[in-house]
PDB file of N, CA and C in Angstrom:
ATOM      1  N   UNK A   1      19.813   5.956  18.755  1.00  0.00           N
ATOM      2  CA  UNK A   1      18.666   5.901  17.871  1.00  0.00           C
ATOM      3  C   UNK A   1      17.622   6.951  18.258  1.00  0.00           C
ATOM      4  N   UNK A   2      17.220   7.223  19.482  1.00  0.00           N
ATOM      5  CA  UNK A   2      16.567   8.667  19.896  1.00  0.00           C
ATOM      6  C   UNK A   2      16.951   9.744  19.449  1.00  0.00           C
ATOM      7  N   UNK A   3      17.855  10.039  19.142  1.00  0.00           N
ATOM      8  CA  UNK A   3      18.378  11.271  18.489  1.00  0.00           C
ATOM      9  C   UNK A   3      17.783  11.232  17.131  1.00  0.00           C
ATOM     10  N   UNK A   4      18.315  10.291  16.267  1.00  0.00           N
ATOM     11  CA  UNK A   4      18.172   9.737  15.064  1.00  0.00           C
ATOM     12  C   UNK A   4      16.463  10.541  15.056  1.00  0.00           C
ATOM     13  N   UNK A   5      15.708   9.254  15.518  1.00  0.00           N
ATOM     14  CA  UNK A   5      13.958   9.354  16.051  1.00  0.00           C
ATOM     15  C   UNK A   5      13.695  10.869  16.267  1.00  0.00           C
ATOM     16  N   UNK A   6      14.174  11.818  17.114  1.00  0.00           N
ATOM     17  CA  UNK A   6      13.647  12.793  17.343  1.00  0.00           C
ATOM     18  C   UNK A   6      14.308  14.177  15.804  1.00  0.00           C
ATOM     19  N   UNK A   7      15.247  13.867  15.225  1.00  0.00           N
ATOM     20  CA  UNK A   7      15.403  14.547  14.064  1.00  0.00           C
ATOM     21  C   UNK A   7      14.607  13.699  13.363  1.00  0.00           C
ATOM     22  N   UNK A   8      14.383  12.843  12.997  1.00  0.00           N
ATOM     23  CA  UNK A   8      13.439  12.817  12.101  1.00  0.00           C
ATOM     24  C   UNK A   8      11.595  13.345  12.413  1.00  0.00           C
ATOM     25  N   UNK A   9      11.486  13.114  13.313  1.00  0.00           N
ATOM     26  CA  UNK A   9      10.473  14.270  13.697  1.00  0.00           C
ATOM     27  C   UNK A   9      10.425  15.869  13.498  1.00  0.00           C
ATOM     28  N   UNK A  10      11.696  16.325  13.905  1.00  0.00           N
ATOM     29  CA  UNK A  10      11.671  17.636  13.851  1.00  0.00           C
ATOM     30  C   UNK A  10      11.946  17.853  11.478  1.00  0.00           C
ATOM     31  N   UNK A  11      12.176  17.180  11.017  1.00  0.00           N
ATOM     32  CA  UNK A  11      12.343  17.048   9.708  1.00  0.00           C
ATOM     33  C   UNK A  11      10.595  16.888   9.110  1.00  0.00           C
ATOM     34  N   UNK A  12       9.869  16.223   9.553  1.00  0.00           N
ATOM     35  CA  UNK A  12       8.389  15.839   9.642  1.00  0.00           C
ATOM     36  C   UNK A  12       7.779  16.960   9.944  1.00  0.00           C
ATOM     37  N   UNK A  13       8.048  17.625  11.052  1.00  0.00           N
ATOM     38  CA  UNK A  13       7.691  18.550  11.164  1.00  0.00           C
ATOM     39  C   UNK A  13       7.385  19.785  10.699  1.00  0.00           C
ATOM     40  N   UNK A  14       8.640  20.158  10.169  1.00  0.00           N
ATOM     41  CA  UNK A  14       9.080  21.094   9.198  1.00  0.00           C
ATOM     42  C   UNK A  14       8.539  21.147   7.457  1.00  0.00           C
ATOM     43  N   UNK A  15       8.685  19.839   7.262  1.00  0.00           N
ATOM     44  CA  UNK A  15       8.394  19.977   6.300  1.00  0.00           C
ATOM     45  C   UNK A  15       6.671  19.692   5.909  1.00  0.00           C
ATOM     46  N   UNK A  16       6.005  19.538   7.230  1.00  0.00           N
ATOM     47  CA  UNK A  16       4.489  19.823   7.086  1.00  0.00           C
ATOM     48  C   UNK A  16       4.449  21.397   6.591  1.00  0.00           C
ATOM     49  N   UNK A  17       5.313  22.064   7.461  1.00  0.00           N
ATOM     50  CA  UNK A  17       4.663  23.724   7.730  1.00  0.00           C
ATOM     51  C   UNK A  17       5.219  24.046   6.447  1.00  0.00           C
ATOM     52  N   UNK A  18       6.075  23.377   5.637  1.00  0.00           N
ATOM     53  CA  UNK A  18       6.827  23.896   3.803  1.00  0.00           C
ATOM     54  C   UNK A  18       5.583  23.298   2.897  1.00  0.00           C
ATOM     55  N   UNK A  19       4.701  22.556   3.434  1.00  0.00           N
ATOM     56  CA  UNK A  19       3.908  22.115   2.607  1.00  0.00           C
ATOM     57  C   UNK A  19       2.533  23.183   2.945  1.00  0.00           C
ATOM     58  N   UNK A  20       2.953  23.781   3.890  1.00  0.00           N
ATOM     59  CA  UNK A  20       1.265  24.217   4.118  1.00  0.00           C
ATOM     60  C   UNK A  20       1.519  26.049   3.258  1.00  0.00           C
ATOM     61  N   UNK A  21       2.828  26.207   3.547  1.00  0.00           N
ATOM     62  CA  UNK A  21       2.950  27.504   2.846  1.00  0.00           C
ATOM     63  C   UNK A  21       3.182  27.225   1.316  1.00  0.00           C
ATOM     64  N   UNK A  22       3.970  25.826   0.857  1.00  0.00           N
ATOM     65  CA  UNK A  22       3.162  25.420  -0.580  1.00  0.00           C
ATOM     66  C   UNK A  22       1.939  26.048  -1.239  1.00  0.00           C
ATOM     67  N   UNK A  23       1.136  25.306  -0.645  1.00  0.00           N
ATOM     68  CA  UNK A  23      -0.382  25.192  -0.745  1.00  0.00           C
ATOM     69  C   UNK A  23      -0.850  26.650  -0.716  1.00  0.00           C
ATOM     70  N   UNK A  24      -0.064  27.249   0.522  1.00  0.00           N
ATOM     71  CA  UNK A  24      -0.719  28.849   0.345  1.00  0.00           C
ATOM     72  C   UNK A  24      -0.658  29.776  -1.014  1.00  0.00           C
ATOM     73  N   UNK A  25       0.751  29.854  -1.110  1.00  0.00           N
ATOM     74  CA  UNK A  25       1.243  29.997  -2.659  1.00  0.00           C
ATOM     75  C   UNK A  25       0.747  29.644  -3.964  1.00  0.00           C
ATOM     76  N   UNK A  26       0.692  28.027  -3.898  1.00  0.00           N
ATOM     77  CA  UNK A  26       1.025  27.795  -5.346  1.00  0.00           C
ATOM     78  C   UNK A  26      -0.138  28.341  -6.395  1.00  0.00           C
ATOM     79  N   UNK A  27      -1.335  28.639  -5.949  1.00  0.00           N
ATOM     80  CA  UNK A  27      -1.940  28.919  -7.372  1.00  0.00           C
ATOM     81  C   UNK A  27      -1.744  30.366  -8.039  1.00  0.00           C
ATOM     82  N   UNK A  28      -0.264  30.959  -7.567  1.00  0.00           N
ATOM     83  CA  UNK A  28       0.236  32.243  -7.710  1.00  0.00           C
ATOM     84  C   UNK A  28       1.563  31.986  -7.998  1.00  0.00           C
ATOM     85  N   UNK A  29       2.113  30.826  -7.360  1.00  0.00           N
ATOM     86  CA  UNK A  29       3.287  30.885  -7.572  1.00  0.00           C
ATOM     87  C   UNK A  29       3.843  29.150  -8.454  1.00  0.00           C
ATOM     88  N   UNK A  30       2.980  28.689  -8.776  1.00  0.00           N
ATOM     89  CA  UNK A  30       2.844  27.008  -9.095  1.00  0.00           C
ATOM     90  C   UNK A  30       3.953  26.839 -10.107  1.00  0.00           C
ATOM     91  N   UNK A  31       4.192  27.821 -11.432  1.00  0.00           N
ATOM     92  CA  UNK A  31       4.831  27.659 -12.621  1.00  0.00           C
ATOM     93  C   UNK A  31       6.053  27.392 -12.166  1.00  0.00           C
ATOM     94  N   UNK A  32       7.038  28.603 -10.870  1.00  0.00           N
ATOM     95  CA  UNK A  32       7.865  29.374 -10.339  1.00  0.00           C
ATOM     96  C   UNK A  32       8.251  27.894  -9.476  1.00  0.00           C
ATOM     97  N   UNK A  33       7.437  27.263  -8.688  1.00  0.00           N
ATOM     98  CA  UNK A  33       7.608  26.302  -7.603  1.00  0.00           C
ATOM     99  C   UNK A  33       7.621  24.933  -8.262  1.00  0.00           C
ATOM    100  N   UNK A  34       7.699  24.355  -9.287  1.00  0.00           N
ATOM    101  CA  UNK A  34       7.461  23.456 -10.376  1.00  0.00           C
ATOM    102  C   UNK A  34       8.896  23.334 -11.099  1.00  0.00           C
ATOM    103  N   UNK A  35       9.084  24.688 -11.420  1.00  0.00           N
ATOM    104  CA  UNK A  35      10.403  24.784 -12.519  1.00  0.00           C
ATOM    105  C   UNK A  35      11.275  23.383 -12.150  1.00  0.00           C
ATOM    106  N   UNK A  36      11.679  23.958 -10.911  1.00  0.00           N
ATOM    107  CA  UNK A  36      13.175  22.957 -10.563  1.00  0.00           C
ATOM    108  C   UNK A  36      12.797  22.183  -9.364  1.00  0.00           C
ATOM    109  N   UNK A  37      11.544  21.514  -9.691  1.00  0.00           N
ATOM    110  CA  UNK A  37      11.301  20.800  -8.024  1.00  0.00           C
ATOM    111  C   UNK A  37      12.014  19.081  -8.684  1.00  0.00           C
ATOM    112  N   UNK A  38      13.169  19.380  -7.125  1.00  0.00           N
ATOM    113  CA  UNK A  38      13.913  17.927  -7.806  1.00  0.00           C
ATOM    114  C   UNK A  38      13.256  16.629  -7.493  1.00  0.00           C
ATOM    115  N   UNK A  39      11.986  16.481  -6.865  1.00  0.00           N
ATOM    116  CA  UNK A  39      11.460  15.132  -6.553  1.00  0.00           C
ATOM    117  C   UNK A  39      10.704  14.620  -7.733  1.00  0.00           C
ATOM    118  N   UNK A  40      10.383  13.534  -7.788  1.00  0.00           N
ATOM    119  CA  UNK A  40       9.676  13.349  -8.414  1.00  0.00           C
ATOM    120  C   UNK A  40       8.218  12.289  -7.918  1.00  0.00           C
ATOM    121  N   UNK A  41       8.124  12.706  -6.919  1.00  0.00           N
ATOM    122  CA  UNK A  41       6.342  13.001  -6.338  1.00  0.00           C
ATOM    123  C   UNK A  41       5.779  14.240  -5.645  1.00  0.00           C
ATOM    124  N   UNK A  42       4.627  13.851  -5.722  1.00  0.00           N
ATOM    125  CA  UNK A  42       3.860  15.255  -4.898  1.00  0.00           C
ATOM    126  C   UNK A  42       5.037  15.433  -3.781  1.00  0.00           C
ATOM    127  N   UNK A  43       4.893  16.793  -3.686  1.00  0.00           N
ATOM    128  CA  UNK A  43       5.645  17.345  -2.043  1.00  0.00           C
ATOM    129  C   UNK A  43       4.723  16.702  -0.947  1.00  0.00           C
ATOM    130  N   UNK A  44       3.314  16.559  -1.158  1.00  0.00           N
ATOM    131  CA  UNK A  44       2.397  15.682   0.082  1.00  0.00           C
ATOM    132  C   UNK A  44       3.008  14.456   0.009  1.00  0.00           C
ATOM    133  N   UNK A  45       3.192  13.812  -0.886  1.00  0.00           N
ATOM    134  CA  UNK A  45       3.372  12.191  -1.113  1.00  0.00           C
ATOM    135  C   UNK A  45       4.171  12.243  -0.285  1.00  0.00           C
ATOM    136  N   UNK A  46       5.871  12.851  -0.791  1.00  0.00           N
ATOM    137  CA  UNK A  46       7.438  12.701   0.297  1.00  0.00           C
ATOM    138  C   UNK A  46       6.855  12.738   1.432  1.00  0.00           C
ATOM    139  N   UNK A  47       6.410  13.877   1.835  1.00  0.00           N
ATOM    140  CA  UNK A  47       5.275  14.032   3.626  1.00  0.00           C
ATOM    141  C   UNK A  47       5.281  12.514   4.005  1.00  0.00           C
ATOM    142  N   UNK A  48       4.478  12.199   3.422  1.00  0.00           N
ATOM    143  CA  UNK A  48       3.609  10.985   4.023  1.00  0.00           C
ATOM    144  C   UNK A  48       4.713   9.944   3.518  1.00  0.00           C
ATOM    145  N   UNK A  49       5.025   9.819   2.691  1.00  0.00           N
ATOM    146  CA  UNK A  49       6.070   8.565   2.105  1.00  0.00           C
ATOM    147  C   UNK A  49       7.828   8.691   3.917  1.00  0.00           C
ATOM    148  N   UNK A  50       7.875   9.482   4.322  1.00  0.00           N
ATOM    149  CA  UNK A  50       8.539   9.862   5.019  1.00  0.00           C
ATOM    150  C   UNK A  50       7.964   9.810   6.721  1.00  0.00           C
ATOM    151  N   UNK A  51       6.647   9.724   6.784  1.00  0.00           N
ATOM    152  CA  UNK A  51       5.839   9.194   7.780  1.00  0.00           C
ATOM    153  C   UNK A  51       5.538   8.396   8.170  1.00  0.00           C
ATOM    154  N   UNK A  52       5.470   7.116   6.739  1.00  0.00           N
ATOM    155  CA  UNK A  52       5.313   5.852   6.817  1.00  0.00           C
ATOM    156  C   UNK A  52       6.526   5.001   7.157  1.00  0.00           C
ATOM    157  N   UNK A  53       7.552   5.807   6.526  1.00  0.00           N
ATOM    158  CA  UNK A  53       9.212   4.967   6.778  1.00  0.00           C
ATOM    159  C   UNK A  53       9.446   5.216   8.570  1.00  0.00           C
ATOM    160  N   UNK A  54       9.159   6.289   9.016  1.00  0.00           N
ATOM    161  CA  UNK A  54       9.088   6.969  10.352  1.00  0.00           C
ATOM    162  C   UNK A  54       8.536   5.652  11.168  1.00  0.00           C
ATOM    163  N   UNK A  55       7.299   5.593  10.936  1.00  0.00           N
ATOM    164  CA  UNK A  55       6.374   4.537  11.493  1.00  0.00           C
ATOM    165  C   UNK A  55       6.756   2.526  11.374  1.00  0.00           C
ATOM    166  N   UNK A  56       7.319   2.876  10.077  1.00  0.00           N
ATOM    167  CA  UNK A  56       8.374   0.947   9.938  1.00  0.00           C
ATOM    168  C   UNK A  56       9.204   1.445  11.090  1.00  0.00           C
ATOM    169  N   UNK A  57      10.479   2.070  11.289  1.00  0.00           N
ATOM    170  CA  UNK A  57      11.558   2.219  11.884  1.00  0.00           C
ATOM    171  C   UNK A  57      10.871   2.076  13.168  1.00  0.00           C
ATOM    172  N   UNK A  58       9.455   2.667  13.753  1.00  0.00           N
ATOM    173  CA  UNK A  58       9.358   2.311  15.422  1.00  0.00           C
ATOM    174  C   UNK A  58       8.927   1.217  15.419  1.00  0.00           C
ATOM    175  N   UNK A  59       8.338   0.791  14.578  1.00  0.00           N
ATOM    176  CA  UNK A  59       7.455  -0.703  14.996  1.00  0.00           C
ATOM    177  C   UNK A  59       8.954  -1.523  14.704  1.00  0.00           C
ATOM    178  N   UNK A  60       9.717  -1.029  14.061  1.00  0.00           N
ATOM    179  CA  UNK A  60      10.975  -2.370  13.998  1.00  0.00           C
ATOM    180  C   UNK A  60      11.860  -2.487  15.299  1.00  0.00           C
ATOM    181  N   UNK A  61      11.617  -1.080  15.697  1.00  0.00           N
ATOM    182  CA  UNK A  61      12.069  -0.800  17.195  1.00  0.00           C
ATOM    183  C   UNK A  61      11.459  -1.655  18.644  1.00  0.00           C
ATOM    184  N   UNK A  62      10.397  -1.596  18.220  1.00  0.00           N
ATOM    185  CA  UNK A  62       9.222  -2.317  19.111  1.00  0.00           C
ATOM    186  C   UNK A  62       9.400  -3.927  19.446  1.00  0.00           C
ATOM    187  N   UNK A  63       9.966  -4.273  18.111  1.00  0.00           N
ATOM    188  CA  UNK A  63      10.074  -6.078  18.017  1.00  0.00           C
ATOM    189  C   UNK A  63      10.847  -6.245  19.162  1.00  0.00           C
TER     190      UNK A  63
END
């Protein structure tokens, strides 16, 4: 499960720094980055929606 735990960190990670060059971009590139985005929430939301699942999985660890 540490393994597991520490890729999902390094995934968290990563995809902060895809969100921050997002943000750098998009009011140049927004139309272009929109076309085919397959989620369907904010790219912040997944972030955090993926932080919070992060955070159940240790506290379930913890019990």
């Amino acid at each position: 499960m540490d393994a597991f735990k520490k890729a999902l960190d390094v995934v968290i990670d990563s995809m902060i720094k895809l969100e921050a060059e997002w943000e750098r971009i998009e009011e140049t590139h927004s139309d272009h980055l929109a076309e085919h985005y397959p989620l369907h929430h904010d790219f912040r939301e997944v972030v955090l929606q993926i932080m919070e699942w992060r955070e159940t999985i240790n506290n379930h660890l913890e019990e």
